[in-house]
Protein backbone atom coordinates (compact mmCIF):
# COMPACT_ATOMS: atom_id res chain seq x y z
CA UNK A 1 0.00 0.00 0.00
CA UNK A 2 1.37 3.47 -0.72
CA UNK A 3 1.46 5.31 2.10
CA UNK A 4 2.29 9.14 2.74
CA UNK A 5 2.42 11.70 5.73
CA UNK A 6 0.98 14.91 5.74
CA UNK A 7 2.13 17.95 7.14
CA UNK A 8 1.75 21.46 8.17
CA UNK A 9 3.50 24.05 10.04
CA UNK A 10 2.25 25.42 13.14
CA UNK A 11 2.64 27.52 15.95
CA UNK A 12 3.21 30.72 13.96
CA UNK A 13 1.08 33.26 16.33
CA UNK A 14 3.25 35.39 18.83
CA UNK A 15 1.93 36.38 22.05
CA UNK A 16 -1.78 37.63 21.78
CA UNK A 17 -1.59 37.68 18.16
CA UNK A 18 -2.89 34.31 16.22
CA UNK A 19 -1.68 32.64 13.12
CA UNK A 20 -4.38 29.96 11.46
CA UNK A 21 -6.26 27.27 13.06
CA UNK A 22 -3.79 25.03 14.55
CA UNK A 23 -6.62 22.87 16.51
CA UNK A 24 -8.26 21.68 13.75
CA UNK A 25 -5.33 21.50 11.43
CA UNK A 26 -3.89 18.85 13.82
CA UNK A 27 -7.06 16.82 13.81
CA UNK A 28 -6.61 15.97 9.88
CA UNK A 29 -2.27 16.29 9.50
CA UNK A 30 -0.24 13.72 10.92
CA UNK A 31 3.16 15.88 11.27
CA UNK A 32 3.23 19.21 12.24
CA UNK A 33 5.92 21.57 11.97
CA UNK A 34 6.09 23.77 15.01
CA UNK A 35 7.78 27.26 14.90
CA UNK A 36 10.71 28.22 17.11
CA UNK A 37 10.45 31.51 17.89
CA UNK A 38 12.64 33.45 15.51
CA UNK A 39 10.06 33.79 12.21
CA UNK A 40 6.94 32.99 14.49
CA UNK A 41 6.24 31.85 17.72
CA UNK A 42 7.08 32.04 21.86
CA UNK A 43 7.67 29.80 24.37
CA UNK A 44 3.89 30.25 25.26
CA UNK A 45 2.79 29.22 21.55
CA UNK A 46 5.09 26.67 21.52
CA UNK A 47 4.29 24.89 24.77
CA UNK A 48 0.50 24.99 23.80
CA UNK A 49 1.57 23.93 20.54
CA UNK A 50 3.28 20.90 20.96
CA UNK A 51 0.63 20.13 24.12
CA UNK A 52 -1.96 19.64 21.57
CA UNK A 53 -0.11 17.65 19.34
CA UNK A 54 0.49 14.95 21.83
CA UNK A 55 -3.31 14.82 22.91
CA UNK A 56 -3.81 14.50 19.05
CA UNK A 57 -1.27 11.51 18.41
CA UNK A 58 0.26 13.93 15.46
CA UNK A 59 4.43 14.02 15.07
CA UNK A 60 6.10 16.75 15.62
CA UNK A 61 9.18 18.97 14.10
CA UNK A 62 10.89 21.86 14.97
CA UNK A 63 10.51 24.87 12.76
CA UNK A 64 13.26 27.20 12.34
CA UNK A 65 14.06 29.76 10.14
CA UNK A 66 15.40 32.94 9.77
CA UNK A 67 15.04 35.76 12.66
CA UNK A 68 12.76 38.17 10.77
CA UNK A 69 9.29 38.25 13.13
CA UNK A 70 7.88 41.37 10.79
CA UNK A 71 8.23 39.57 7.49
CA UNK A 72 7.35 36.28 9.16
CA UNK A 73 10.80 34.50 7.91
CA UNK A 74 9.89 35.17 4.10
CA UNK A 75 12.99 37.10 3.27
CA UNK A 76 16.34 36.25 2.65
CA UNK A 77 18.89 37.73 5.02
CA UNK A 78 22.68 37.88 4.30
CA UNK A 79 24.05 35.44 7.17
CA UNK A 80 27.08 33.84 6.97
CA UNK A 81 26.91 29.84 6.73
CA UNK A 82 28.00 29.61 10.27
CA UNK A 83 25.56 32.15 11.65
CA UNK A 84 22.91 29.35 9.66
CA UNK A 85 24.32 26.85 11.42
CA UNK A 86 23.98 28.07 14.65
CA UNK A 87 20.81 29.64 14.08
CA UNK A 88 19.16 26.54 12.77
CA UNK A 89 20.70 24.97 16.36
CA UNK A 90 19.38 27.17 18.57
CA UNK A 91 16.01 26.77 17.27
CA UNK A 92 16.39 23.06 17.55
CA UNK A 93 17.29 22.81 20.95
CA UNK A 94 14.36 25.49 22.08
CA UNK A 95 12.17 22.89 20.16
CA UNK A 96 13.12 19.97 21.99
CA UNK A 97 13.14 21.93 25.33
CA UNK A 98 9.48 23.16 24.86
CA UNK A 99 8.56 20.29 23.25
CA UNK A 100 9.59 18.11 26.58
CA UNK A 101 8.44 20.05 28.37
CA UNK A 102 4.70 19.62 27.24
CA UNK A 103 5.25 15.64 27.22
CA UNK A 104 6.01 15.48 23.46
CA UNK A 105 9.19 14.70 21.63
CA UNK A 106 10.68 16.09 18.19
CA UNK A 107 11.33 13.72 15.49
CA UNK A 108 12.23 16.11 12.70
CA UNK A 109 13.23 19.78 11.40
CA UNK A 110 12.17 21.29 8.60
CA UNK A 111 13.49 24.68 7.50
CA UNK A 112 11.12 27.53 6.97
CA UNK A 113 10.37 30.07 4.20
CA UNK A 114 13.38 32.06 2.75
CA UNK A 115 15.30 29.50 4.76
CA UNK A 116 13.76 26.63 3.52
CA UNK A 117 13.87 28.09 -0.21
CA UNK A 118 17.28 28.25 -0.09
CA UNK A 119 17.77 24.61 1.21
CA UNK A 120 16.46 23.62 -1.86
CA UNK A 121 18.77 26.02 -4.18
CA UNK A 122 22.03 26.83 -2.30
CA UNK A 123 24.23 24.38 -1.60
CA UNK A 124 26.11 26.25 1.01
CA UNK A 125 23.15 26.90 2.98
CA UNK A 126 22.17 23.60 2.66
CA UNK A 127 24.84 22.15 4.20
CA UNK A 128 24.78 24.56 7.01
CA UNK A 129 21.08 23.69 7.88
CA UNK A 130 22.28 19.56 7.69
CA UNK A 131 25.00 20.63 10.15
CA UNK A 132 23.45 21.75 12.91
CA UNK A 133 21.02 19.04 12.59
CA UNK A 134 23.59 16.45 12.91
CA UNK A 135 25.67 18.27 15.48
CA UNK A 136 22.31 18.45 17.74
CA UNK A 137 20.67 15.35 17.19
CA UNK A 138 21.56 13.07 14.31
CA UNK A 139 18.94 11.00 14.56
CA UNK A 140 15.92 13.39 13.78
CA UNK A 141 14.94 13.63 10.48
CA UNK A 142 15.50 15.88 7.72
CA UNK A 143 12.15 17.19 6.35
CA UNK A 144 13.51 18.63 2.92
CA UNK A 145 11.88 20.11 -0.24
CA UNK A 146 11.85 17.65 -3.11
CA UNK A 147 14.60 17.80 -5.43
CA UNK A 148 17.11 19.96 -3.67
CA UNK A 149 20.72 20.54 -2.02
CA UNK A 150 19.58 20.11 1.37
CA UNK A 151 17.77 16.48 0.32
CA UNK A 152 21.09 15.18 -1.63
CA UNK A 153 23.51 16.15 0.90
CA UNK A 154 21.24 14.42 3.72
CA UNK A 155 21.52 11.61 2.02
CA UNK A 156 25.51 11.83 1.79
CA UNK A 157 25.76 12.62 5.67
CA UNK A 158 23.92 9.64 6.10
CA UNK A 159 21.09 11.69 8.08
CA UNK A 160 17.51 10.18 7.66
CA UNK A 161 15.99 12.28 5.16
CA UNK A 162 12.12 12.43 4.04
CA UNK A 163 11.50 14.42 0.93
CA UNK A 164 8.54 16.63 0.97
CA UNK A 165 6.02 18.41 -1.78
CA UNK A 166 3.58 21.11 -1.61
CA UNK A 167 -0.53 20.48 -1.83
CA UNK A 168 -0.85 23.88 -2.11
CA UNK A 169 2.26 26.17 -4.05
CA UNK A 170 2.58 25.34 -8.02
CA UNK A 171 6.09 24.52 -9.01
CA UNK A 172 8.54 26.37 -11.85
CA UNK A 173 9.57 24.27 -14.81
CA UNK A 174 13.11 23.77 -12.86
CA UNK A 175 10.85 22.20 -9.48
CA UNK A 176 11.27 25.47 -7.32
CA UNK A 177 8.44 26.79 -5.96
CA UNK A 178 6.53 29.86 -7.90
CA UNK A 179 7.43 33.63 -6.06
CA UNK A 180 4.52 33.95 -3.99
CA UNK A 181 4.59 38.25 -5.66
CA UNK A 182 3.06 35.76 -8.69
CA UNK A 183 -0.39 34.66 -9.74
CA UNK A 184 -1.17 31.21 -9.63
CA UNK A 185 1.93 30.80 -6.90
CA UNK A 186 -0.82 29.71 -3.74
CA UNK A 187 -3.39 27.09 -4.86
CA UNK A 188 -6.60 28.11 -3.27
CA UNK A 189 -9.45 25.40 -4.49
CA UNK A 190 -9.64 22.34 -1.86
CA UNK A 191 -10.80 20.07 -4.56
CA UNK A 192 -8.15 21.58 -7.10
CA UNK A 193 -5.62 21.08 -4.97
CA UNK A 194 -6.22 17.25 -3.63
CA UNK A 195 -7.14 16.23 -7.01
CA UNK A 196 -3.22 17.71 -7.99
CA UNK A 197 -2.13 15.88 -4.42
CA UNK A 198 -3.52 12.32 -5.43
CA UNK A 199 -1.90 12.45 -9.03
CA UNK A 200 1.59 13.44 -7.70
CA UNK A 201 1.84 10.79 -4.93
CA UNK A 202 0.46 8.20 -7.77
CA UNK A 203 3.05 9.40 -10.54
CA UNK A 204 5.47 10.06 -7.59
CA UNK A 205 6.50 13.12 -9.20
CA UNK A 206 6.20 17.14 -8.96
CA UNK A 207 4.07 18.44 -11.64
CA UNK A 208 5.13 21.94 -12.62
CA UNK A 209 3.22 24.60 -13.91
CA UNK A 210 3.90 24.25 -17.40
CA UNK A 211 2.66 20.53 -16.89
CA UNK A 212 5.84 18.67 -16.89
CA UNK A 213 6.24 15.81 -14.33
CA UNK A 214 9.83 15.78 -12.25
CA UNK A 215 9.66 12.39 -10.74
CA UNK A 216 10.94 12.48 -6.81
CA UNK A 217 10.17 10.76 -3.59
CA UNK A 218 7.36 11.89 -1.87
CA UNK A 219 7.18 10.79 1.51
CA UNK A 220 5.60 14.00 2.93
CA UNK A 221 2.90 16.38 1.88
CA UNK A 222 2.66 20.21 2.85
CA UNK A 223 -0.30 22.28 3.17
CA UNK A 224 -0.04 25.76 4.69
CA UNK A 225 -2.12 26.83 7.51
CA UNK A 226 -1.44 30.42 7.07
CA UNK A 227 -4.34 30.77 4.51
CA UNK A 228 -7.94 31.60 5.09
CA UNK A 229 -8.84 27.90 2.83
CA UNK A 230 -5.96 25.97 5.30
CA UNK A 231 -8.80 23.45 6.97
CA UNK A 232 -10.94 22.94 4.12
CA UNK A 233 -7.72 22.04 2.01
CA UNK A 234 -6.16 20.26 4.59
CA UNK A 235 -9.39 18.00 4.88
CA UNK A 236 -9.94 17.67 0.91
CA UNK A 237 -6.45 16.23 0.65
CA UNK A 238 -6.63 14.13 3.41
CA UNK A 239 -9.86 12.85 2.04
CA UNK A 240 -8.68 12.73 -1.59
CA UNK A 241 -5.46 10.62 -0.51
CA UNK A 242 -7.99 8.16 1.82
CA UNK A 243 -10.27 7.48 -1.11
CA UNK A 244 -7.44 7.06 -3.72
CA UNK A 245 -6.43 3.93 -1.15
CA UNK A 246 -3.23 6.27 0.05
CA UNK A 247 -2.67 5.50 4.00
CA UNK A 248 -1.64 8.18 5.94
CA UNK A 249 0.85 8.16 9.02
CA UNK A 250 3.63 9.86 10.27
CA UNK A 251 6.94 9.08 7.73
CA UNK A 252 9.05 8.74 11.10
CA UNK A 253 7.21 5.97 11.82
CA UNK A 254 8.57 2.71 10.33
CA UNK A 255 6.69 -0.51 8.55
């Protein structure tokens, strides 16, 4: 049986101020990707965060990404690889902290944003992100975008890697995902959008915007939960994956 996990990321209010509907995304996903307090997120948020998760039975990963709270972690700032690495560390270890602290434990990390874009299409950045995961914890899992740096050089490290696609973001003829300044870049249909989710996991491959097919692993499957449509995409997929026979569970989990 083919069998996928689907994910979202989570935790992105700060203080008083709220980000999505993290409740009821965590009643359909079975991952969830849990902010660290540098793009999104507080101790607070994160604690509460990772508390429902557990009640829920749904995995959880830390988050991290770049330390840019006004643009929510969506632009690209000029560190140095190092400052990455440690960066990406630091948000780790909060994420385990908060994450034991509410009776939970992390089994993954998955960059965010700008960050995450550029695991995909730097190589140097990449690497940095793979470091601190391995210098923290080597045996979480990399969560990385499909057909990137950050998945190959997992790979090479010997890391556990999972490779993930996007429900909900169309995809550039090269398998980057559209500028979100674009039309088209944010899928906002729920049936649209699972119908494109079933084919991909069945042709296990990306299909691009110009209708090409870039065949990958898919072990994982994004949708956003920063968009007004979040649940009722979240809850097509899931229900569009169930009836094409597709089992859903956690891609930590093993067998």
């Amino acid at each position: 049986m083919v069998r996928v996990d689907l994910n979202s990321d989570m935790g992105e209010g700060f203080g008083p101020w709220k980000m999505g509907d993290d409740a009821a995304m965590l009643s359909i996903v079975t991952s969830a990707n849990i902010a660290c307090g540098l793009h999104a997120g507080d101790p607070e948020v994160m604690a509460e965060t990772f508390r429902l998760a557990r009640e829920k039975g749904v995995a959880v990963g830390a988050h991290p990404g770049f330390p840019d709270l006004w643009g929510f972690g969506r632009r690209i700032i000029p560190f140095s690889a190092g400052e990455i690495e440690r960066l990406v560390a630091y948000q780790i270890g909060a994420a385990q902290a908060l994450a034991t602290y509410a009776g939970h434990r992390i089994t993954h990390v998955k960059a965010h944003g700008a960050l995450g874009n550029l695991t995909q299409q730097d190589a140097e950045v990449a690497m940095a992100v793979n470091r601190a995961i391995r210098a923290v914890d080597p045996s979480l899992s990399c969560l990385t975008i499909a057909l990137g740096h950050q998945e190959r050089q997992a790979r090479e490290m010997g890391l556990s890697c999972r490779s993930e696609i996007f429900a909900d973001r169309a995809y550039t003829a090269e398998g980057h995902l559209v500028n979100r300044k674009l039309p088209g870049a944010v899928l906002h249909d729920p049936e649209e959008t699972a119908a494109r989710a079933v084919r991909m996991v069945k042709q296990g491959a990306i299909e691009t915007f110009d209708g090409q097919l870039l065949p990958t692993p898919i072990d994982s499957i994004c949708v956003h939960s920063d968009t007004p449509e979040a649940v009722g995409i979240a809850r097509a997929v899931r229900a569009g994956l169930e009836a094409a026979g597709i089992s859903l569970r956690p891609f930590h989990e093993e067998g």
